[in-house]
C-alpha atoms as a PDB file:
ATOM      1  CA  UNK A   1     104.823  67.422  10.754  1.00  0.00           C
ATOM      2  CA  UNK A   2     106.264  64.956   8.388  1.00  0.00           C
ATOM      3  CA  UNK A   3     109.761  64.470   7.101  1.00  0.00           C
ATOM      4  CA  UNK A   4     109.802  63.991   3.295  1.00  0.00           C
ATOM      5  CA  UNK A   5     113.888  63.184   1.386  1.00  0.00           C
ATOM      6  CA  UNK A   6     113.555  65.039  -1.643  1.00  0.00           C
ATOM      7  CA  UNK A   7     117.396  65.068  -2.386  1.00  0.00           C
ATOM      8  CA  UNK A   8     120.017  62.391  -3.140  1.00  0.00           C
ATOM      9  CA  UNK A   9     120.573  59.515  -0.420  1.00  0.00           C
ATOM     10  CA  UNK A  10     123.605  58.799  -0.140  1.00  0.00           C
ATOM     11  CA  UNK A  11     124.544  62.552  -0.616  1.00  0.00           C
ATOM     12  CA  UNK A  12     127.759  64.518  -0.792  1.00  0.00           C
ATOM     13  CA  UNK A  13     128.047  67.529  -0.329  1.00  0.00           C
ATOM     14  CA  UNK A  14     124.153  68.827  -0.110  1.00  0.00           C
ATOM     15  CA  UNK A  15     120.481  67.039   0.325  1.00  0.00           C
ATOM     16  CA  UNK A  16     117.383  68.352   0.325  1.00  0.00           C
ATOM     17  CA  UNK A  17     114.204  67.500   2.872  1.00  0.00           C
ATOM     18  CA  UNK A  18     110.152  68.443   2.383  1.00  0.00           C
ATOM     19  CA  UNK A  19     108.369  69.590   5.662  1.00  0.00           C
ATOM     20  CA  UNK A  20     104.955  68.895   5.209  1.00  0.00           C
ATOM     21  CA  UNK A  21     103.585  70.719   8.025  1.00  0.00           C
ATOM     22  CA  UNK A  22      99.948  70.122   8.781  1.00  0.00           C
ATOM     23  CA  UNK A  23      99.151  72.773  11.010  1.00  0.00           C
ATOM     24  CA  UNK A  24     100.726  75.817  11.585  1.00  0.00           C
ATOM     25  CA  UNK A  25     102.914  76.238  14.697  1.00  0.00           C
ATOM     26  CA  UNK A  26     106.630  76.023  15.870  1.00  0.00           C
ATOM     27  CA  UNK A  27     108.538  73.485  13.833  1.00  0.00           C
ATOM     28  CA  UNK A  28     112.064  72.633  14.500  1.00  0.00           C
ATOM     29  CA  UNK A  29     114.214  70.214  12.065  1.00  0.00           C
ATOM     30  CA  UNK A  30     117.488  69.286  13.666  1.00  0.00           C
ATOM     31  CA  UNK A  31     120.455  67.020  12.137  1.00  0.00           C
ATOM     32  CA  UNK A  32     122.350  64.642  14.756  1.00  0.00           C
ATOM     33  CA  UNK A  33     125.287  62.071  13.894  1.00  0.00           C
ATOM     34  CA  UNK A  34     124.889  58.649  14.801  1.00  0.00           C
ATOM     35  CA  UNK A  35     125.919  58.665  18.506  1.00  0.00           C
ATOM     36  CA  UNK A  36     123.184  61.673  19.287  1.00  0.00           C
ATOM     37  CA  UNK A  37     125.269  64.639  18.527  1.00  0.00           C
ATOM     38  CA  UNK A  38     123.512  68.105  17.426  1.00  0.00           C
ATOM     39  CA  UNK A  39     125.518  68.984  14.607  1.00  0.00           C
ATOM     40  CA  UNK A  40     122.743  71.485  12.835  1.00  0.00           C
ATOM     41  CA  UNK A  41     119.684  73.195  12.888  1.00  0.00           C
ATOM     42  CA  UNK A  42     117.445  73.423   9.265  1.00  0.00           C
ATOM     43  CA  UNK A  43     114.867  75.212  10.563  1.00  0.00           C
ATOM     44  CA  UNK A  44     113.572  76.248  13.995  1.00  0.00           C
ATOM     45  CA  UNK A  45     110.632  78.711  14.299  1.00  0.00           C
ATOM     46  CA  UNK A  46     107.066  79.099  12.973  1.00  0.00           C
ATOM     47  CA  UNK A  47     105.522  77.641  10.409  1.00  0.00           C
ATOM     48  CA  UNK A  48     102.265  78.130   8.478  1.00  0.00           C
ATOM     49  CA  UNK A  49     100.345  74.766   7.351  1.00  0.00           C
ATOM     50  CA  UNK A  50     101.539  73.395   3.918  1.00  0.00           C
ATOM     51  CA  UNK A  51     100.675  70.083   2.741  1.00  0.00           C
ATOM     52  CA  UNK A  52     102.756  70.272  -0.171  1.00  0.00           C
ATOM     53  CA  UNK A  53     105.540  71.494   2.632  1.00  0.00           C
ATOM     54  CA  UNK A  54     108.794  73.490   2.365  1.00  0.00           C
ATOM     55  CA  UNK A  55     112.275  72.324   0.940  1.00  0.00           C
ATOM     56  CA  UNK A  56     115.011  72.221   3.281  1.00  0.00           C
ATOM     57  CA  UNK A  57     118.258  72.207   1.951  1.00  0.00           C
ATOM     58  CA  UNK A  58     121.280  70.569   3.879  1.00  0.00           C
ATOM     59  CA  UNK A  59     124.703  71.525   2.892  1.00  0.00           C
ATOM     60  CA  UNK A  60     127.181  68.684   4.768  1.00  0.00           C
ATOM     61  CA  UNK A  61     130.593  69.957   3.350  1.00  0.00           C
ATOM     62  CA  UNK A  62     132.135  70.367   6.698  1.00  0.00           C
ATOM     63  CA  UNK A  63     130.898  67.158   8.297  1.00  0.00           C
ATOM     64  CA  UNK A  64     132.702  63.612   8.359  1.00  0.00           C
ATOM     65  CA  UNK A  65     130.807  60.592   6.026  1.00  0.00           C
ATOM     66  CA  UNK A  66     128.808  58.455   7.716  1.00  0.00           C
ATOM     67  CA  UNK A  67     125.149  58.084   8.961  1.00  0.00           C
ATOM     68  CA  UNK A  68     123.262  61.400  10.301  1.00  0.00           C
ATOM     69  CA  UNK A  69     119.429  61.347  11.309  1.00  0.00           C
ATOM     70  CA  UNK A  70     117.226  64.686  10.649  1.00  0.00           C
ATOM     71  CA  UNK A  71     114.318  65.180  13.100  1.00  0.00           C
ATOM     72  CA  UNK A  72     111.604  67.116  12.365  1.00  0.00           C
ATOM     73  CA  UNK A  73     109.679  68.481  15.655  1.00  0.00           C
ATOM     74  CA  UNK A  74     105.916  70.088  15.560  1.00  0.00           C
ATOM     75  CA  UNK A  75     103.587  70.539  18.620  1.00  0.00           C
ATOM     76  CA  UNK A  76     104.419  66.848  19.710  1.00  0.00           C
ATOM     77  CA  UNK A  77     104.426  65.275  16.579  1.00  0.00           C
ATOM     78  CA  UNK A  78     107.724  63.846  15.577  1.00  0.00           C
ATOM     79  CA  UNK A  79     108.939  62.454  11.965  1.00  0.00           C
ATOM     80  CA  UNK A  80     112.900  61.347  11.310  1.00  0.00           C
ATOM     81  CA  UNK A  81     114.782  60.435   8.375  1.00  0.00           C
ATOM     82  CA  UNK A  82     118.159  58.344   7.665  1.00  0.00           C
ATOM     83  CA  UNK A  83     120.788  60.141   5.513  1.00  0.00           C
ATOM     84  CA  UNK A  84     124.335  58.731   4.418  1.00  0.00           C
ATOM     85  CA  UNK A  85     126.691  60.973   3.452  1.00  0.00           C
ATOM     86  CA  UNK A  86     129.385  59.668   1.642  1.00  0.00           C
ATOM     87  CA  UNK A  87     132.713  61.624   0.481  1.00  0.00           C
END
């Protein structure tokens, strides 16, 4: 699984993510703040192989500004990105 940014970065209120999944199976994409925190789950279930991948959308209107990572989860492989929301 990879972990594309398709949206803005720095964001406020929404961003956007491509999943590029490259085999089919369970794939979870989770956002945490900067100290570890769960704070949302994107996606969490199965998945059929896409290598041009699915859009995510994140909508962070409730959430404080600051740094939050997004972690995308397949069958062992893992791919993160860095977003910075800023109100």
């Amino acid at each position: 699984v990879e972990l594309k940014l398709a949206g803005p970065n720095p964001f406020n209120p929404s961003t956007s993510l491509n999943v590029v999944v490259a085999n089919s199976g369970n794939v979870s994409v989770n956002v945490y703040n900067i100290v570890g925190q769960h704070v949302a789950t994107l996606t969490n279930g199965y998945m059929d192989a896409n290598i041009s991948g699915y859009q995510l959308n994140w909508n962070a209107s409730n959430m404080a500004s600051g740094v939050y990572l997004v972690r995308a989860e397949s069958a062992g492989n893992v791919s993160t990105q860095k977003l910075m929301l800023l109100k």
